[in-house]
C-alpha atoms as a PDB file:
ATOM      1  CA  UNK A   1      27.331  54.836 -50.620  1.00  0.00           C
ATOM      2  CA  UNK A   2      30.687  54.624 -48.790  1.00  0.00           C
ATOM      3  CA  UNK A   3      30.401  52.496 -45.263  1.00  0.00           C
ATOM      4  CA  UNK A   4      32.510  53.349 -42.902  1.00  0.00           C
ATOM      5  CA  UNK A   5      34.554  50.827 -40.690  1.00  0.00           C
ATOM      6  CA  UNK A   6      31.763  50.028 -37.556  1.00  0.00           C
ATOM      7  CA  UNK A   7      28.939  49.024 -40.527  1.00  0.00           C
ATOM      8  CA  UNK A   8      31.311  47.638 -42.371  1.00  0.00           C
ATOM      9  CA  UNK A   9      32.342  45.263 -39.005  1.00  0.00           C
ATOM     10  CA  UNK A  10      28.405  45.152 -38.561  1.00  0.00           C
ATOM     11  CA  UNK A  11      27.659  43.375 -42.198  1.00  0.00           C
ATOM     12  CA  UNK A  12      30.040  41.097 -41.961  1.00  0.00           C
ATOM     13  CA  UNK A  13      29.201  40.078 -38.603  1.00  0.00           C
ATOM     14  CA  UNK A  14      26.039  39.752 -39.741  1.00  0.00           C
ATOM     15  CA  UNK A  15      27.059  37.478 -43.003  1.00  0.00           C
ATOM     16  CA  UNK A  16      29.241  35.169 -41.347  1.00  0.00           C
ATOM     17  CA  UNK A  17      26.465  34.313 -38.114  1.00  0.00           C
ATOM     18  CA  UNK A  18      24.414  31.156 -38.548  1.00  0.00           C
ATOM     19  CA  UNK A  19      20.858  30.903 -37.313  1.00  0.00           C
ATOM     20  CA  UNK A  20      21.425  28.608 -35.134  1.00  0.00           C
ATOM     21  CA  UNK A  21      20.477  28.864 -31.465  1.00  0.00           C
ATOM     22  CA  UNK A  22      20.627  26.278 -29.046  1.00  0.00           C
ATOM     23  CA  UNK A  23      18.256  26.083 -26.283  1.00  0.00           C
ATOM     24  CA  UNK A  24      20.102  25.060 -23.541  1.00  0.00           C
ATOM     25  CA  UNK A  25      16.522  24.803 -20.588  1.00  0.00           C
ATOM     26  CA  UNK A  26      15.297  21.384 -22.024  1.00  0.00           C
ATOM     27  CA  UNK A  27      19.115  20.045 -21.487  1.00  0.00           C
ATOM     28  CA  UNK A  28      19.285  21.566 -17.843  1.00  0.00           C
ATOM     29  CA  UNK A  29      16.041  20.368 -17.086  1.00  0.00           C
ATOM     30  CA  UNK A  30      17.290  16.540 -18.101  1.00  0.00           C
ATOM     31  CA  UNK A  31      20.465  17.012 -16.081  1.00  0.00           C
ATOM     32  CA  UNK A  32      18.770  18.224 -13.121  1.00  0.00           C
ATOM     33  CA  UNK A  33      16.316  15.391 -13.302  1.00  0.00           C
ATOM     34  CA  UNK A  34      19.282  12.520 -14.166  1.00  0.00           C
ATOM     35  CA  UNK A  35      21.339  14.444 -11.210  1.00  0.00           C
ATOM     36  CA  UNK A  36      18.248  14.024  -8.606  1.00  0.00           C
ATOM     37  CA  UNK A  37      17.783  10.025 -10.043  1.00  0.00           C
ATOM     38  CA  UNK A  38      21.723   9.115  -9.294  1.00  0.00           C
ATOM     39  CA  UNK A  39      21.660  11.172  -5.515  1.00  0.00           C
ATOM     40  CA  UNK A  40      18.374   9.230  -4.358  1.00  0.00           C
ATOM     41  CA  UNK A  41      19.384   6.078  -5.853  1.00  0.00           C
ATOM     42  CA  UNK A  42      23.278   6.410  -4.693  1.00  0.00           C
ATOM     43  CA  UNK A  43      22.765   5.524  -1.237  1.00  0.00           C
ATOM     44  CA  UNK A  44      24.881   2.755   0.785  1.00  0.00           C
ATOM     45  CA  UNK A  45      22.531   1.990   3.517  1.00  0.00           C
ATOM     46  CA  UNK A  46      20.112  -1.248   2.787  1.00  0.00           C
ATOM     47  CA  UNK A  47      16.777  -0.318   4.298  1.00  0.00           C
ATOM     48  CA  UNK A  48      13.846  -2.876   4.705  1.00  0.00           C
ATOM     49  CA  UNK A  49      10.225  -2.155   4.692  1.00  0.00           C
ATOM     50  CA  UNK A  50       8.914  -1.461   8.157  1.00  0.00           C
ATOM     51  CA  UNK A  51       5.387  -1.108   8.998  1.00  0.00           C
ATOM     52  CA  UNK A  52       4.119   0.470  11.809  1.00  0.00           C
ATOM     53  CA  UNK A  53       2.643  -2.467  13.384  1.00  0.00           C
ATOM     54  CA  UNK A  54       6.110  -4.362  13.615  1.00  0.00           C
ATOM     55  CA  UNK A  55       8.136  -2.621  16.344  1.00  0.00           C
ATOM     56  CA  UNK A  56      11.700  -4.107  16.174  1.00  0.00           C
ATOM     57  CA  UNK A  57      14.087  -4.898  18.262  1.00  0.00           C
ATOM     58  CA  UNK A  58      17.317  -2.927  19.185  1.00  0.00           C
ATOM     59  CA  UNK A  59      20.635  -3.892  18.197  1.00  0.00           C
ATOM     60  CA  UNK A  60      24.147  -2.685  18.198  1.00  0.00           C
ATOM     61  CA  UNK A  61      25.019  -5.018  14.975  1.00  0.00           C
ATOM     62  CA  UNK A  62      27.431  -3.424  12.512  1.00  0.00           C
ATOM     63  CA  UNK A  63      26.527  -5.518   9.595  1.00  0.00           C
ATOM     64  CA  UNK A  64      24.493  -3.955   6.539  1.00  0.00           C
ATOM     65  CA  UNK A  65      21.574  -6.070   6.050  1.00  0.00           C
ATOM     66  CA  UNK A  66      21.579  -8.230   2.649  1.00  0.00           C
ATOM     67  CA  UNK A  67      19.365  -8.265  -0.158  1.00  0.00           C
ATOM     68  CA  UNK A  68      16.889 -10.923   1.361  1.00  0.00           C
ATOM     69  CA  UNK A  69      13.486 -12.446   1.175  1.00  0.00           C
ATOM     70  CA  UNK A  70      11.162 -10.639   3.882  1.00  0.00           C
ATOM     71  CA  UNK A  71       8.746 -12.526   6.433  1.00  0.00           C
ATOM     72  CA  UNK A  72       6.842  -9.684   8.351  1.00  0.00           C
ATOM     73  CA  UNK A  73       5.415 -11.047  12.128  1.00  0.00           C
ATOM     74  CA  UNK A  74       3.078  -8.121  13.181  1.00  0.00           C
ATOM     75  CA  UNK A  75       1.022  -8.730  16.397  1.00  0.00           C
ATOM     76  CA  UNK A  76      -1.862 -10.269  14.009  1.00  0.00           C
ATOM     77  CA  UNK A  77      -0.478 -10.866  10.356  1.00  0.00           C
ATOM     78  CA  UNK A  78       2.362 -13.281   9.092  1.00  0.00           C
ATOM     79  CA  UNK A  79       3.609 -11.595   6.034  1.00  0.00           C
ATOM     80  CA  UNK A  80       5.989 -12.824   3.124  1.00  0.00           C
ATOM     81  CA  UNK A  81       7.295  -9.896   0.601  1.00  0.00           C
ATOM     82  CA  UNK A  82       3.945  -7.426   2.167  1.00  0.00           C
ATOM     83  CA  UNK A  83       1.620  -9.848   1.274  1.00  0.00           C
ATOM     84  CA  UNK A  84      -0.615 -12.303   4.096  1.00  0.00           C
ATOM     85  CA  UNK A  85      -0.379 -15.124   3.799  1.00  0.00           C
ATOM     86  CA  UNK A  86      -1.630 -16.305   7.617  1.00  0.00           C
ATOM     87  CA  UNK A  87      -2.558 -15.411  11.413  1.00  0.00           C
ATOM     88  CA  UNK A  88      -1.054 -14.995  14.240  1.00  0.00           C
ATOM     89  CA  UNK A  89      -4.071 -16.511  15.873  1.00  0.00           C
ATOM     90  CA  UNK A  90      -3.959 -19.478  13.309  1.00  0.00           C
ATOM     91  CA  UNK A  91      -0.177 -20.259  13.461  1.00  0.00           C
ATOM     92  CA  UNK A  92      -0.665 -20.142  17.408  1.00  0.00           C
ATOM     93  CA  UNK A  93      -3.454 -22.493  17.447  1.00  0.00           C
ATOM     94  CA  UNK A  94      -1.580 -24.905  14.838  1.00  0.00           C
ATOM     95  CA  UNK A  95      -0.385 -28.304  16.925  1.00  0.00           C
ATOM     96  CA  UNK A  96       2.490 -28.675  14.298  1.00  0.00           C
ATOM     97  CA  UNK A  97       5.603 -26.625  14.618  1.00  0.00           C
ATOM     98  CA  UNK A  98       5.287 -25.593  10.590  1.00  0.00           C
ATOM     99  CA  UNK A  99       3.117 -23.267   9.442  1.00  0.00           C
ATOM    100  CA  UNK A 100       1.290 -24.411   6.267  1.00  0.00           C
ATOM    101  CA  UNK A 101       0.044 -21.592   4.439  1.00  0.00           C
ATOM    102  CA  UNK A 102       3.694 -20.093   5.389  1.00  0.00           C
ATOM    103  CA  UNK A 103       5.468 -22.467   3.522  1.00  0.00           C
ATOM    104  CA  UNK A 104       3.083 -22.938   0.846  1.00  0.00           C
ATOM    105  CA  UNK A 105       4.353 -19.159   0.377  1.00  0.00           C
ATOM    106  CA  UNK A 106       7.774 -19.574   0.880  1.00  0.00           C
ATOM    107  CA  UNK A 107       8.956 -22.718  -1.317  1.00  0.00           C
ATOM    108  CA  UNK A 108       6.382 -20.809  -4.458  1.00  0.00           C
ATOM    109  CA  UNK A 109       8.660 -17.395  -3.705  1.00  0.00           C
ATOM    110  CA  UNK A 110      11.572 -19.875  -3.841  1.00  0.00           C
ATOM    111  CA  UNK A 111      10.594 -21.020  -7.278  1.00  0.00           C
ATOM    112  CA  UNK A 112      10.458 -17.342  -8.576  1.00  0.00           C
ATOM    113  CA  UNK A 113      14.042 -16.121  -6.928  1.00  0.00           C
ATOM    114  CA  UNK A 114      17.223 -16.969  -9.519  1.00  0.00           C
ATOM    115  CA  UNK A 115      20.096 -18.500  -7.548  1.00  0.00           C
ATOM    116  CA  UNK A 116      23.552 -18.543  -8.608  1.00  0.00           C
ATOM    117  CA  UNK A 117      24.957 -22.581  -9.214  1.00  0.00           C
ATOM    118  CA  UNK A 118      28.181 -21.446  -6.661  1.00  0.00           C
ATOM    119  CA  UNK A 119      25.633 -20.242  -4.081  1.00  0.00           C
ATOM    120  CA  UNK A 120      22.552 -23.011  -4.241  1.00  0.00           C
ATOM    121  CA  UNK A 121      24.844 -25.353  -1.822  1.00  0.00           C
ATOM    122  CA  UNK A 122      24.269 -22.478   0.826  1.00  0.00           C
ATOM    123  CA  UNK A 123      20.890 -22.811   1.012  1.00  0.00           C
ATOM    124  CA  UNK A 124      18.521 -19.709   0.277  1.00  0.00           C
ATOM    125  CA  UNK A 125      18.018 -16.677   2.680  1.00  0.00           C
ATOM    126  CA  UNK A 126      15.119 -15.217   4.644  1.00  0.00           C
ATOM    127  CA  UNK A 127      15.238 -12.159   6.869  1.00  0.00           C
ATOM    128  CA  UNK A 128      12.391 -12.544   9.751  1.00  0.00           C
ATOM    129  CA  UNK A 129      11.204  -8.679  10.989  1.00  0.00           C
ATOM    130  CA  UNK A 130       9.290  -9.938  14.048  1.00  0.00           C
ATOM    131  CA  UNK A 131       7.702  -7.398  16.400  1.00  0.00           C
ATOM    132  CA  UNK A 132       9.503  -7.204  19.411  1.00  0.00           C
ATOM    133  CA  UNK A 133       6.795  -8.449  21.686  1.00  0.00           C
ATOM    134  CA  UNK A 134       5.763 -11.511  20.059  1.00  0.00           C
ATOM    135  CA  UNK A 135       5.968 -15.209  22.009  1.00  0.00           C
ATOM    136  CA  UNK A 136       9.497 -17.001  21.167  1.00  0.00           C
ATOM    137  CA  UNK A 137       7.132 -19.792  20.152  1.00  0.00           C
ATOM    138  CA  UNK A 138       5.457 -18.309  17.252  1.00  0.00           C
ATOM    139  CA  UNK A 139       9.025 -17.050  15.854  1.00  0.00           C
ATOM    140  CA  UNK A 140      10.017 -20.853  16.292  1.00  0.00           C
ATOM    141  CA  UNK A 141       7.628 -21.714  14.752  1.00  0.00           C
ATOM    142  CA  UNK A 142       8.480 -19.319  11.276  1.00  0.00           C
ATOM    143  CA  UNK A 143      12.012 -20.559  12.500  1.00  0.00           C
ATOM    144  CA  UNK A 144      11.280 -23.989  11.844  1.00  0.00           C
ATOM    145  CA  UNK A 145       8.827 -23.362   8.493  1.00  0.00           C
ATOM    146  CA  UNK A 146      11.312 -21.789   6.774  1.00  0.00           C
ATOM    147  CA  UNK A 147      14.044 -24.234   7.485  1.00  0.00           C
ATOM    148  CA  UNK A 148      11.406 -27.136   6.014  1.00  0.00           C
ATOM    149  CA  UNK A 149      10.844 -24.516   2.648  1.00  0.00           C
ATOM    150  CA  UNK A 150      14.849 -24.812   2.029  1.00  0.00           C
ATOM    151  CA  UNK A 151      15.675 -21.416   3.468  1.00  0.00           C
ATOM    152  CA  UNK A 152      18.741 -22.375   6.004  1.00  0.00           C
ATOM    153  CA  UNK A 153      20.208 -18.587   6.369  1.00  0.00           C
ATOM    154  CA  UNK A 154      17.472 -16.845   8.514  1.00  0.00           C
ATOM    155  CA  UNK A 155      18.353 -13.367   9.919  1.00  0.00           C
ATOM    156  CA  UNK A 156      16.657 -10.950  12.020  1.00  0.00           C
ATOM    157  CA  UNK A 157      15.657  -7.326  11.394  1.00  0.00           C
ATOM    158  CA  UNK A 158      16.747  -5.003  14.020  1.00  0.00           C
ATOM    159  CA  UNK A 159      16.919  -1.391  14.874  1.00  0.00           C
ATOM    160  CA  UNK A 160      20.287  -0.055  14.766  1.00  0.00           C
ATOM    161  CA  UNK A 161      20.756   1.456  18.913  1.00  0.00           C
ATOM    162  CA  UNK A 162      22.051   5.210  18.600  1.00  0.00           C
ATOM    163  CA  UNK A 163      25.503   5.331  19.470  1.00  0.00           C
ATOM    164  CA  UNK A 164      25.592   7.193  22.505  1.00  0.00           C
END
């Protein structure tokens, strides 16, 4: 049986192609996942946990926040890294300017947090997000607790104003 030229193409098309087939879906869905993980995790701007109790202050500071040790100062709670560790009630009542269970938190989250030798002459850093209607005493109060607990660079959370 004599082929002519088109079969003959046909068969040896056919000879010389593998069996090999690559599904490409698996691999697009692990790009598309790895592509979404380095957008959400690419962003610039430091943000800090705010809950809805704590209503900050406004600012027009240009400064990105740093990557800092958090006491919370609600209208009730005095929180260090989201957990309480006192009262507002209690730290208001205290005759003492220090706050006990406050720095009983502090120097043990001290202990945890790995300092750099060039950088332990600084002293260690705390950012204070205080509501913006509590008494100045009660933030002098954190002020002075975490000063005692070794933490000499204190900043304060703000709200960034709009710029209008």
């Amino acid at each position: 049986m004599k082929l002519t030229p088109l079969q003959k193409r046909a068969e040896r098309k056919g000879r010389n192609q593998t069996g090999l087939d690559m599904n490409l879906v698996s691999l697009i869905d692990v790009f598309t996942i790895l592509i979404f993980f380095l957008l959400s995790n690419s962003t610039g701007v430091e943000t800090l946990p705010s809950p809805k109790a704590v209503q900050l202050p406004m600012s027009s500071a240009d400064k990105e926040p740093r990557d800092t040790l958090v006491v919370i100062i609600s209208g009730s709670d005095i929180l260090v890294g989201g957990r309480k560790v006192a009262t507002v009630a209690e730290a208001m009542a205290a005759t003492d300017d220090v706050i006990v269970p406050l720095k009983a938190e502090l120097e043990f989250m001290a202990g945890r947090q790995v300092i750099r030798a060039e950088n332990k002459a600084q002293g260690q850093r705390v950012t204070i997000m205080g509501d913006k209607d509590i008494p100045y005493r009660l933030l002098k109060k954190v002020m002075v607790t975490a000063s005692r607990a070794n933490f000499s660079d204190v900043s304060f959370a703000v709200r960034q104003r709009d710029a209008s």
